[in-house]
PDB file of N, CA and C in Angstrom:
ATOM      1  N   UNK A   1      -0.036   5.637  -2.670  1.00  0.00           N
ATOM      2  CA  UNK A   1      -0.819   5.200  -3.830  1.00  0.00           C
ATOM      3  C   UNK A   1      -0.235   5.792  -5.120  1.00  0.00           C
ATOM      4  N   UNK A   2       0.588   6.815  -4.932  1.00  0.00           N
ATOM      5  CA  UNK A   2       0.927   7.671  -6.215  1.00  0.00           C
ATOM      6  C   UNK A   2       1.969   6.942  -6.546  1.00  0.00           C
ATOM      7  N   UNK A   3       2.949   6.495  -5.834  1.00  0.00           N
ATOM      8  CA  UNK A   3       4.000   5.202  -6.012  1.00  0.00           C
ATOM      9  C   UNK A   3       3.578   4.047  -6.623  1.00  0.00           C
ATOM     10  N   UNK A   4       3.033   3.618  -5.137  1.00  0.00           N
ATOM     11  CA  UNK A   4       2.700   2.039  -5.569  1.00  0.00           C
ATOM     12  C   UNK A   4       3.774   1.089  -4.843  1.00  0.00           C
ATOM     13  N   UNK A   5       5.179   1.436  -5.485  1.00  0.00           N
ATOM     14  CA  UNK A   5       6.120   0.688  -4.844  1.00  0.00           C
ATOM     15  C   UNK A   5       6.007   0.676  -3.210  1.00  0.00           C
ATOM     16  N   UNK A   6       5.830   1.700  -2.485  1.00  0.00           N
ATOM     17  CA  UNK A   6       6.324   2.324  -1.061  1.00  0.00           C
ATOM     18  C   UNK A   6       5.006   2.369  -0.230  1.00  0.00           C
ATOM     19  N   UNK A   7       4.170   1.634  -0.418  1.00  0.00           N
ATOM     20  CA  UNK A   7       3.042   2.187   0.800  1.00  0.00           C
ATOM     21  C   UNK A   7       3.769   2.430   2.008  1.00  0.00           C
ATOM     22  N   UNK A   8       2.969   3.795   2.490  1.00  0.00           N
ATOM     23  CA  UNK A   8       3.507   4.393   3.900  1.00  0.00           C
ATOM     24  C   UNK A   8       2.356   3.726   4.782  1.00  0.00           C
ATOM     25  N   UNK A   9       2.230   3.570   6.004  1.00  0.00           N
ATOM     26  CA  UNK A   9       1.825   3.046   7.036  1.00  0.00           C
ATOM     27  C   UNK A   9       0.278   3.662   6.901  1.00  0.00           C
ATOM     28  N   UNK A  10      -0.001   4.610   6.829  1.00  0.00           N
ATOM     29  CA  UNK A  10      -1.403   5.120   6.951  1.00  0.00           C
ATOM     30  C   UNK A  10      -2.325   4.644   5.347  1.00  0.00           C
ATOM     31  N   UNK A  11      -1.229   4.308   4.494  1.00  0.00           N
ATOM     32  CA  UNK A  11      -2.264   3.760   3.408  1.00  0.00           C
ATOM     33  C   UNK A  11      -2.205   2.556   3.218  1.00  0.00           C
ATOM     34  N   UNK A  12      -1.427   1.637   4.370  1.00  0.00           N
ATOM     35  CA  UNK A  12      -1.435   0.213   4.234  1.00  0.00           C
ATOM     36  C   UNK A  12      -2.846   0.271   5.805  1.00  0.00           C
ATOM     37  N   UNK A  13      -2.817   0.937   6.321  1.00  0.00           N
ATOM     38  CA  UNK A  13      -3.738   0.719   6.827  1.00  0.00           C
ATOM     39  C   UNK A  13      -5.587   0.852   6.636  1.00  0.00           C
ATOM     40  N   UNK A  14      -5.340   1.711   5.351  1.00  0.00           N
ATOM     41  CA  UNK A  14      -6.854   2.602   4.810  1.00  0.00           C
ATOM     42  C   UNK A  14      -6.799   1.561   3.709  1.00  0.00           C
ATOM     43  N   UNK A  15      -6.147   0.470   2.975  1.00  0.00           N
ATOM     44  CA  UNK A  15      -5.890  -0.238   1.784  1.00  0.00           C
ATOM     45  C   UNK A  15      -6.217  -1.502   2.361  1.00  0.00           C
ATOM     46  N   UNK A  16      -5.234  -1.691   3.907  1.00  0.00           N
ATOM     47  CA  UNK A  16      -5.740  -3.432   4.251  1.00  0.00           C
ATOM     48  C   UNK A  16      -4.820  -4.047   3.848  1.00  0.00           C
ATOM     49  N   UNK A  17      -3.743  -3.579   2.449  1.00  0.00           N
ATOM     50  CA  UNK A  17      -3.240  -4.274   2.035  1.00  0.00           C
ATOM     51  C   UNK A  17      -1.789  -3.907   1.333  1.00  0.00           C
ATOM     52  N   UNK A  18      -0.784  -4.609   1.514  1.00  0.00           N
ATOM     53  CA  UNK A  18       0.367  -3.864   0.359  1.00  0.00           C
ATOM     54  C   UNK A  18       0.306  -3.639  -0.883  1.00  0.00           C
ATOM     55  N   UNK A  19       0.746  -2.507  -1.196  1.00  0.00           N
ATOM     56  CA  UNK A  19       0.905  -2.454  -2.677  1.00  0.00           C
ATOM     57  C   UNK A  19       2.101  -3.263  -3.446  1.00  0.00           C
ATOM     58  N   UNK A  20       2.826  -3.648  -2.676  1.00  0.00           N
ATOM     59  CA  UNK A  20       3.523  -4.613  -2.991  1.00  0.00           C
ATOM     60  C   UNK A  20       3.268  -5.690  -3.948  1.00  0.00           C
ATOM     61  N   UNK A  21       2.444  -6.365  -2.544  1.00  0.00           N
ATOM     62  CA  UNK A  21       1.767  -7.503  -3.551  1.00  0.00           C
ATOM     63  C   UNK A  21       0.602  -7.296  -4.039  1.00  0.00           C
ATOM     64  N   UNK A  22       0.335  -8.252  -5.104  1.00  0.00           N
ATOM     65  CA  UNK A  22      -0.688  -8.493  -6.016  1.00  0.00           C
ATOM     66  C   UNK A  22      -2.320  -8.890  -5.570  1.00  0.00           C
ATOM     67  N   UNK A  23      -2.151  -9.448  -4.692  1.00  0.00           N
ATOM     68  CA  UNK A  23      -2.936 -10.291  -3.628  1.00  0.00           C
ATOM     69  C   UNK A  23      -3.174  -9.578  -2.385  1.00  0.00           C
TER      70      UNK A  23
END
């Protein structure tokens, strides 16, 4: 989250979602 660019696996999982995208 402090990135943004790089979600690591445990905050794409607590997020649901990439930080990647917008959507």
């Amino acid at each position: 989250k402090l990135r943004g660019a790089f979600p690591t696996p445990a905050e794409r999982a607590s997020n649901s979602a990439p930080q990647l995208s917008p959507a």
